[in-house]
PDB file of N, CA and C in Angstrom:
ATOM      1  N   UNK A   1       0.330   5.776 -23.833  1.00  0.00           N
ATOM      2  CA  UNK A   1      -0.106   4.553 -23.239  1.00  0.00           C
ATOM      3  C   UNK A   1      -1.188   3.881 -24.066  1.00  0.00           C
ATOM      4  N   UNK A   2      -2.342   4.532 -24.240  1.00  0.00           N
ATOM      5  CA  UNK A   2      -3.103   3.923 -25.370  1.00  0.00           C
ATOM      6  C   UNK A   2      -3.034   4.420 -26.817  1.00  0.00           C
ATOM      7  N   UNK A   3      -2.845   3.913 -27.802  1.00  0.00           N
ATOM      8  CA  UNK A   3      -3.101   4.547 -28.651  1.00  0.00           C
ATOM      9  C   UNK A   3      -4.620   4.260 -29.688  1.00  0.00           C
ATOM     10  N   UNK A   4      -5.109   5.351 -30.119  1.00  0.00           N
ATOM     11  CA  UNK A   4      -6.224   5.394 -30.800  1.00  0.00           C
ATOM     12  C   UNK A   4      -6.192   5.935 -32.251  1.00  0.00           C
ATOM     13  N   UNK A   5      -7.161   5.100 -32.741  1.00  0.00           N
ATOM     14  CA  UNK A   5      -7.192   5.502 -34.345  1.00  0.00           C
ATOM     15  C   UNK A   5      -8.582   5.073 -34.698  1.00  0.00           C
ATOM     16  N   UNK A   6      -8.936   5.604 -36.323  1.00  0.00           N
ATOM     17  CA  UNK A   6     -10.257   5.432 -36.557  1.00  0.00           C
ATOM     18  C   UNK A   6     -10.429   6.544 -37.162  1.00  0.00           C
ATOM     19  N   UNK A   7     -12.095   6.297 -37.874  1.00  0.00           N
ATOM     20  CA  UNK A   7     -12.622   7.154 -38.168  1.00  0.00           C
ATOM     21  C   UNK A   7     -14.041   6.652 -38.231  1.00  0.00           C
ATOM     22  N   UNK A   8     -15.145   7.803 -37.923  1.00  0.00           N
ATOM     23  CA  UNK A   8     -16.299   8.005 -37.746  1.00  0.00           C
ATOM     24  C   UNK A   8     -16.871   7.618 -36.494  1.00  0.00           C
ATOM     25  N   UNK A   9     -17.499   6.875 -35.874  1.00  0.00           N
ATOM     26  CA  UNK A   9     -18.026   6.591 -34.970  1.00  0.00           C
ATOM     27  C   UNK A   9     -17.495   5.308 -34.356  1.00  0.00           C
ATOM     28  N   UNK A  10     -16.297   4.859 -35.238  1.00  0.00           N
ATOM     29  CA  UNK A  10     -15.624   3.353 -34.637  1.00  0.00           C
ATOM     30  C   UNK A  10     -14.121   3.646 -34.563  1.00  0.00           C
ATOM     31  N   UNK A  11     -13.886   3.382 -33.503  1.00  0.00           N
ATOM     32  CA  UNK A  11     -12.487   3.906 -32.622  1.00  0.00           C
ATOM     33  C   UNK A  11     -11.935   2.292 -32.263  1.00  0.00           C
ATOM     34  N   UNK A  12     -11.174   2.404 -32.662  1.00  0.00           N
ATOM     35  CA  UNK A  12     -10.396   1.107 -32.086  1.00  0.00           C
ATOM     36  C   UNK A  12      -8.795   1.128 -30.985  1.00  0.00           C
ATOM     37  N   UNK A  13      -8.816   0.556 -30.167  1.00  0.00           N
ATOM     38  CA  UNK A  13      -7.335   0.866 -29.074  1.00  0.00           C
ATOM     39  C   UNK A  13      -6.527  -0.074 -29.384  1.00  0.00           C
ATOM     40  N   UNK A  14      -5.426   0.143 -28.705  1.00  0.00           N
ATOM     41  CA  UNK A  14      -4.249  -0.570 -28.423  1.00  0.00           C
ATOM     42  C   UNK A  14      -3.765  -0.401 -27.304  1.00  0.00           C
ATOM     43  N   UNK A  15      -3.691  -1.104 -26.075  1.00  0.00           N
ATOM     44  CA  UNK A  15      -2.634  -0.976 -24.980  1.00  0.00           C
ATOM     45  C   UNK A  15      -1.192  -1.229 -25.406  1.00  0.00           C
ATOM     46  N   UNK A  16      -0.590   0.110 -25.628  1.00  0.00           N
ATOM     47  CA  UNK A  16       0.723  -0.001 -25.318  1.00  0.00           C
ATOM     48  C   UNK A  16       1.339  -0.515 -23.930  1.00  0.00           C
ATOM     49  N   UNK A  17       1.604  -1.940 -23.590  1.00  0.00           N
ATOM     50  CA  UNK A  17       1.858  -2.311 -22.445  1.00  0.00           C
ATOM     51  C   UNK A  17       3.567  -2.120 -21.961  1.00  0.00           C
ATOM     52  N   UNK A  18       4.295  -1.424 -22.836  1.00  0.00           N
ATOM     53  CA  UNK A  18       5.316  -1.017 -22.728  1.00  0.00           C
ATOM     54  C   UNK A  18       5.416   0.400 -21.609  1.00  0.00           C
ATOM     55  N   UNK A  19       4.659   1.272 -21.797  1.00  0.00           N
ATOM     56  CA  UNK A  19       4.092   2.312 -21.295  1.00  0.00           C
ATOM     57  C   UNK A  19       3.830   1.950 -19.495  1.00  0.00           C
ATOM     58  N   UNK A  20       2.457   0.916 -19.603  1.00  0.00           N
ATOM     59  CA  UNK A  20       2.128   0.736 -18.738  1.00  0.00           C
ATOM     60  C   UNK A  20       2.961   0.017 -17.741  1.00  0.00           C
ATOM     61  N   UNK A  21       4.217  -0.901 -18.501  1.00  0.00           N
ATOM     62  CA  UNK A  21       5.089  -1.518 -17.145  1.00  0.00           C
ATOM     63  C   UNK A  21       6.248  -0.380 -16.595  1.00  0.00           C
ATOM     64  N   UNK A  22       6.336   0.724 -17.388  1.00  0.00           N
ATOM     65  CA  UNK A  22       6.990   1.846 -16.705  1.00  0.00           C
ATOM     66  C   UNK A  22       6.561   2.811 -15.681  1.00  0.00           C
ATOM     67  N   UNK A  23       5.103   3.048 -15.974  1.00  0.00           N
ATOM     68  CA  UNK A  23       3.983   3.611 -15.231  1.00  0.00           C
ATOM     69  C   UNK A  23       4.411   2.431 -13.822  1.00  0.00           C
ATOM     70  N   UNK A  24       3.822   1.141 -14.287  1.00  0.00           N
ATOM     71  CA  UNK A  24       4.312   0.558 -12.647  1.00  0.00           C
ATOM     72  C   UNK A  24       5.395   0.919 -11.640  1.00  0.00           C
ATOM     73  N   UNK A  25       6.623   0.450 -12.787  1.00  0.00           N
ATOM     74  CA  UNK A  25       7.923   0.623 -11.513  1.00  0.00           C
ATOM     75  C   UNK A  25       8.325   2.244 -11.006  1.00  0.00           C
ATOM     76  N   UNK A  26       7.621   3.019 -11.574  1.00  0.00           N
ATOM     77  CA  UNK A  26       7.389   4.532 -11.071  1.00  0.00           C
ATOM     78  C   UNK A  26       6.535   4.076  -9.779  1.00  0.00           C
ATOM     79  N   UNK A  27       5.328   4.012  -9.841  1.00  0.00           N
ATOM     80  CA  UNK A  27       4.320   3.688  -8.599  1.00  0.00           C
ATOM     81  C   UNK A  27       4.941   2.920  -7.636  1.00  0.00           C
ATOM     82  N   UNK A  28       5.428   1.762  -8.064  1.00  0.00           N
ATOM     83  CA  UNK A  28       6.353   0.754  -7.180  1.00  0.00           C
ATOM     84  C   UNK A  28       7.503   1.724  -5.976  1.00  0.00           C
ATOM     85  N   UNK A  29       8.273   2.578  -7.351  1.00  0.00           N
ATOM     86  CA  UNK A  29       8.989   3.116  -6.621  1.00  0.00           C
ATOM     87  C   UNK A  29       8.630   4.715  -5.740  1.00  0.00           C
ATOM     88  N   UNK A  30       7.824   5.319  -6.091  1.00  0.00           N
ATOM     89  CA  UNK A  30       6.536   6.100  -5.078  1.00  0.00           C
ATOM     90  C   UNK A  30       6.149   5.479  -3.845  1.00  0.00           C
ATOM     91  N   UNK A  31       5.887   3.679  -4.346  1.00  0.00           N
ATOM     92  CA  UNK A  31       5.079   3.283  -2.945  1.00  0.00           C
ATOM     93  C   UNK A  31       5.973   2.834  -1.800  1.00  0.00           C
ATOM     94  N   UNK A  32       7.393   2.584  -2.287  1.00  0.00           N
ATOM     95  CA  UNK A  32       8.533   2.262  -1.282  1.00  0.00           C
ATOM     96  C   UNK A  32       9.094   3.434  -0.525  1.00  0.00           C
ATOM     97  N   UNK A  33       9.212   4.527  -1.630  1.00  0.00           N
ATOM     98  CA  UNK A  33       9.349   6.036  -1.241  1.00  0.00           C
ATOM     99  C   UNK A  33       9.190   6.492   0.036  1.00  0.00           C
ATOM    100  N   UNK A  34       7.690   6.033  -0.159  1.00  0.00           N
ATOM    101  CA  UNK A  34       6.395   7.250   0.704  1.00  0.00           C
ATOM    102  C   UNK A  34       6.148   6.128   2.337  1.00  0.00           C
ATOM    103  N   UNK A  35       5.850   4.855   1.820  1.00  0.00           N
ATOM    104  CA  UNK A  35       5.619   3.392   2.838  1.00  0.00           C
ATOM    105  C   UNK A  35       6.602   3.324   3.963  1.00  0.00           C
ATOM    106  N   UNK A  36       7.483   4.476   3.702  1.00  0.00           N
ATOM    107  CA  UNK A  36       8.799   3.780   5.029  1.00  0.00           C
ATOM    108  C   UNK A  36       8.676   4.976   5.690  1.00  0.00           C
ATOM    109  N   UNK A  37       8.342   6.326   4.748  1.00  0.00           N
ATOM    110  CA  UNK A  37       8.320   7.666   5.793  1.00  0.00           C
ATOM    111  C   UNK A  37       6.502   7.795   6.431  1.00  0.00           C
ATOM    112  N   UNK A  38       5.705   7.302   5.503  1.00  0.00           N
ATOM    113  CA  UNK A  38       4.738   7.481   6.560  1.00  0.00           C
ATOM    114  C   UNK A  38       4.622   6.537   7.573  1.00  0.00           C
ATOM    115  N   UNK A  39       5.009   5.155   7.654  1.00  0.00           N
ATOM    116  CA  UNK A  39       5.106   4.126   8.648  1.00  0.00           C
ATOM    117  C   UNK A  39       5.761   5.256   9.734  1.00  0.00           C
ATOM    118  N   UNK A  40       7.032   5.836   9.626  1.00  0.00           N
ATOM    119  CA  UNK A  40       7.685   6.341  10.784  1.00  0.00           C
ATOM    120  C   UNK A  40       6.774   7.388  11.119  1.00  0.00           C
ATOM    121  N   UNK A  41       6.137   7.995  10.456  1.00  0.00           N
ATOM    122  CA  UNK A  41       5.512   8.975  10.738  1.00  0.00           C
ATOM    123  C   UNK A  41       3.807   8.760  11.697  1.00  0.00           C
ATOM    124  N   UNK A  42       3.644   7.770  11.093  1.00  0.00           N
ATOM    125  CA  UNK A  42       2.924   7.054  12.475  1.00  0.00           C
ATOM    126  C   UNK A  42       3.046   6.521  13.496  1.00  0.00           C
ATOM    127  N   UNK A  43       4.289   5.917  13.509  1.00  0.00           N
ATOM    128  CA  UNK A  43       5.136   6.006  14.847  1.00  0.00           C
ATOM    129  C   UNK A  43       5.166   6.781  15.491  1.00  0.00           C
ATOM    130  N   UNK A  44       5.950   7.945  15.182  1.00  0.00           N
ATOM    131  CA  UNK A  44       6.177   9.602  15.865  1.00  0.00           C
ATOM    132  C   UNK A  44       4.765   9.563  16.367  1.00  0.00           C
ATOM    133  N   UNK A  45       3.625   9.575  15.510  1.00  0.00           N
ATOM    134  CA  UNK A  45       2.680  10.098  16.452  1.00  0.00           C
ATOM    135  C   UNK A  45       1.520   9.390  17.475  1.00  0.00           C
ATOM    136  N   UNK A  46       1.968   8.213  17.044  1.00  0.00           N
ATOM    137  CA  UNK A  46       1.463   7.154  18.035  1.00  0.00           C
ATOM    138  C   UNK A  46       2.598   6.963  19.735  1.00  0.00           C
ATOM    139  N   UNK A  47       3.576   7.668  19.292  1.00  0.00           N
ATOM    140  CA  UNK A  47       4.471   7.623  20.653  1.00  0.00           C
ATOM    141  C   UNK A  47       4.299   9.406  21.663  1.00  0.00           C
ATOM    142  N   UNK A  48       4.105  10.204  20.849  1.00  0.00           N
ATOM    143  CA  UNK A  48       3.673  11.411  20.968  1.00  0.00           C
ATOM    144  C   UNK A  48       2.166  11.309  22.075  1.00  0.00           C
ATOM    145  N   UNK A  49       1.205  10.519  21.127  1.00  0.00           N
ATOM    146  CA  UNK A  49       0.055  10.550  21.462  1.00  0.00           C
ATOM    147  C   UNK A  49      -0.209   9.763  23.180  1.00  0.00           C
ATOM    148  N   UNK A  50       0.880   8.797  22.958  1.00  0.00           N
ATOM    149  CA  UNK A  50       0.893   7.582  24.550  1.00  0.00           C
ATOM    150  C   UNK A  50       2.188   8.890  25.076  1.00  0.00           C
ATOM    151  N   UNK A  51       2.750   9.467  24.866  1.00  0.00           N
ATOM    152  CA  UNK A  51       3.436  10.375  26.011  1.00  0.00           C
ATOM    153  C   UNK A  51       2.458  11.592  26.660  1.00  0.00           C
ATOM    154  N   UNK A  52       1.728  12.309  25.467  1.00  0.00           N
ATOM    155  CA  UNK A  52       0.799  13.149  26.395  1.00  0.00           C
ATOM    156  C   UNK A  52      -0.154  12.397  27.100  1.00  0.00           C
ATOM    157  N   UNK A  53      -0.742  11.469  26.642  1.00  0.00           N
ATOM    158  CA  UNK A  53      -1.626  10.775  27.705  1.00  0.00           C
ATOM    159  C   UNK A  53      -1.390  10.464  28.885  1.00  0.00           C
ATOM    160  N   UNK A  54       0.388  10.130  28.721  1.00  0.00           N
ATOM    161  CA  UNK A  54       0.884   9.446  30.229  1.00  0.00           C
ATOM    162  C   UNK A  54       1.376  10.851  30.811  1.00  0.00           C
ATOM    163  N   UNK A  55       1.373  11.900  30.043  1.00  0.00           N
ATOM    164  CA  UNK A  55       2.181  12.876  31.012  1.00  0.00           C
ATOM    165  C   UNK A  55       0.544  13.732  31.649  1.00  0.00           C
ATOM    166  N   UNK A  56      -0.731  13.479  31.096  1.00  0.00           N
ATOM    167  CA  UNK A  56      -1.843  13.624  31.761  1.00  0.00           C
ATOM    168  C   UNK A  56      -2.307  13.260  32.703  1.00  0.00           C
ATOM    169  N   UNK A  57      -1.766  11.832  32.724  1.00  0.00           N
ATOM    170  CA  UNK A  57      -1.960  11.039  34.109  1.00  0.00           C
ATOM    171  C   UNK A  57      -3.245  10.038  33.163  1.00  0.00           C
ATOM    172  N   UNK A  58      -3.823   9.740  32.064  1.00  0.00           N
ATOM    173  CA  UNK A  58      -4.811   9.197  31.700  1.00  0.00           C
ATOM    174  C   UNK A  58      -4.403   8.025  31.331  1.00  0.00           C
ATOM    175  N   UNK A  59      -5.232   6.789  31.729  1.00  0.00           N
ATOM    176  CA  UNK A  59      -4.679   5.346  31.238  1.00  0.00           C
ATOM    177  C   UNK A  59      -5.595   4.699  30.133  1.00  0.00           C
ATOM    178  N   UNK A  60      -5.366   3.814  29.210  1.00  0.00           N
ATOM    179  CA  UNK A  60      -5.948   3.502  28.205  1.00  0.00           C
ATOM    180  C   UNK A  60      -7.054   2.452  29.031  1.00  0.00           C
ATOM    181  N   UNK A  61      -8.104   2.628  28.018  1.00  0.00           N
ATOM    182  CA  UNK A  61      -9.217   1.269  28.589  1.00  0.00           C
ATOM    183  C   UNK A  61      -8.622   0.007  28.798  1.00  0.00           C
ATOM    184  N   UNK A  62      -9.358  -0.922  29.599  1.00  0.00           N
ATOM    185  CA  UNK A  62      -8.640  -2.504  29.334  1.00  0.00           C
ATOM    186  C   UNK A  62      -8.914  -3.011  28.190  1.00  0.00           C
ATOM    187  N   UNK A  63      -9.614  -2.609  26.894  1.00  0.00           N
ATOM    188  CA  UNK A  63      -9.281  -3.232  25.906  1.00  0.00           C
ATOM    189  C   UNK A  63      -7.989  -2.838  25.044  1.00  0.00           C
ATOM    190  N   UNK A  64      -7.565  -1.890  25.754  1.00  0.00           N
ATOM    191  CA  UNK A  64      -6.164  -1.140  24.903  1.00  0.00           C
ATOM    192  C   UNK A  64      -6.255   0.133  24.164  1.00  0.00           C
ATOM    193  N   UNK A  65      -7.688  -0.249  24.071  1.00  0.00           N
ATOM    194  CA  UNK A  65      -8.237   1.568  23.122  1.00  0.00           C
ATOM    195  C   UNK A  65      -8.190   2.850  24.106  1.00  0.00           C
ATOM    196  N   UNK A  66      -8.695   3.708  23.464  1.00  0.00           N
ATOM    197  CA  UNK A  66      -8.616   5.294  24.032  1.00  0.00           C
ATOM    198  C   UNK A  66     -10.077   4.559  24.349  1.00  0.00           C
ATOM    199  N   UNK A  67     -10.181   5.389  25.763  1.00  0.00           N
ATOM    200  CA  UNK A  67     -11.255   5.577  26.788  1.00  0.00           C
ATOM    201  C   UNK A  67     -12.897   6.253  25.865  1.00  0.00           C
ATOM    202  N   UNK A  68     -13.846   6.304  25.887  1.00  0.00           N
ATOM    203  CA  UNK A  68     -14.951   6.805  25.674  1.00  0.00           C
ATOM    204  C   UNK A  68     -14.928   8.421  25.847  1.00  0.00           C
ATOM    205  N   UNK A  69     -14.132   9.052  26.413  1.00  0.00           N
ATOM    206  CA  UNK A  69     -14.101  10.294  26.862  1.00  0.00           C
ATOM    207  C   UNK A  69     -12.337  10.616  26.266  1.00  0.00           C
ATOM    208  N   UNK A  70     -11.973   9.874  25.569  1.00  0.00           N
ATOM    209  CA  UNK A  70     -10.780  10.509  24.657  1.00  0.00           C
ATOM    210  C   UNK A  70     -10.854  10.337  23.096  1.00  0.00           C
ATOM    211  N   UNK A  71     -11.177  11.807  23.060  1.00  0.00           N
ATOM    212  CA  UNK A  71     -11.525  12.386  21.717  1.00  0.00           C
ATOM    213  C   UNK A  71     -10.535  12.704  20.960  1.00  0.00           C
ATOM    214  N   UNK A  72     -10.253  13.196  19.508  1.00  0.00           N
ATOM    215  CA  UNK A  72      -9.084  13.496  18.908  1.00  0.00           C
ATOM    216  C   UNK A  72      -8.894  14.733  19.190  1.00  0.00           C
ATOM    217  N   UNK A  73      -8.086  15.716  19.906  1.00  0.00           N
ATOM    218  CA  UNK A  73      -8.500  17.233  19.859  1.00  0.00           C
ATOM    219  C   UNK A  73      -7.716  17.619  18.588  1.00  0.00           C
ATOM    220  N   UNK A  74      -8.308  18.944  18.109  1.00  0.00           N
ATOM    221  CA  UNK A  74      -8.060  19.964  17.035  1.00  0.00           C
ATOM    222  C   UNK A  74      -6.874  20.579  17.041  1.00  0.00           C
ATOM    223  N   UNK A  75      -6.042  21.050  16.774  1.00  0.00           N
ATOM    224  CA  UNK A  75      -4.433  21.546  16.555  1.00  0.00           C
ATOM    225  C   UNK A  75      -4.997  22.794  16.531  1.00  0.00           C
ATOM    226  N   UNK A  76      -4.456  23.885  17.556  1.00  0.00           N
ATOM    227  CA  UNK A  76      -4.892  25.164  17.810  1.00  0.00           C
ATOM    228  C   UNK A  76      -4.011  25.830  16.797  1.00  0.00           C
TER     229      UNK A  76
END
């Protein structure tokens, strides 16, 4: 990706930008990858999270948030 050359105390670069637009569509394609399974995956646990609440009998505040007295609990 970069290349370097020189000698003594003066180094000079080059962005190989050939490098770097491959590096992108890798990341690009990582971020489409990963963006659709963790979206669902926050789903799952945002529907998880409103089923134990409702199967507790506990209702959300009127602003829509978790109550003052609903904490995240720890995974035993």
């Amino acid at each position: 990706m970069l290349k370097l050359w020189g000698r003594a105390r003066v180094r000079r670069a080059r962005w190989r930008c050939r490098h770097l637009r491959e590096v992108g569509i890798l990341l690009e394609r990582f971020r489409q990858f990963w963006s659709r399974r963790l979206d669902a995956l926050g789903a799952e646990l945002a529907r998880a999270r409103r089923e134990r609440r409702h199967s507790l009998g506990e209702t959300p505040s009127p602003e829509g948030r978790p109550g003052a007295n609903d904490e995240e609990e720890e995974d035993e």
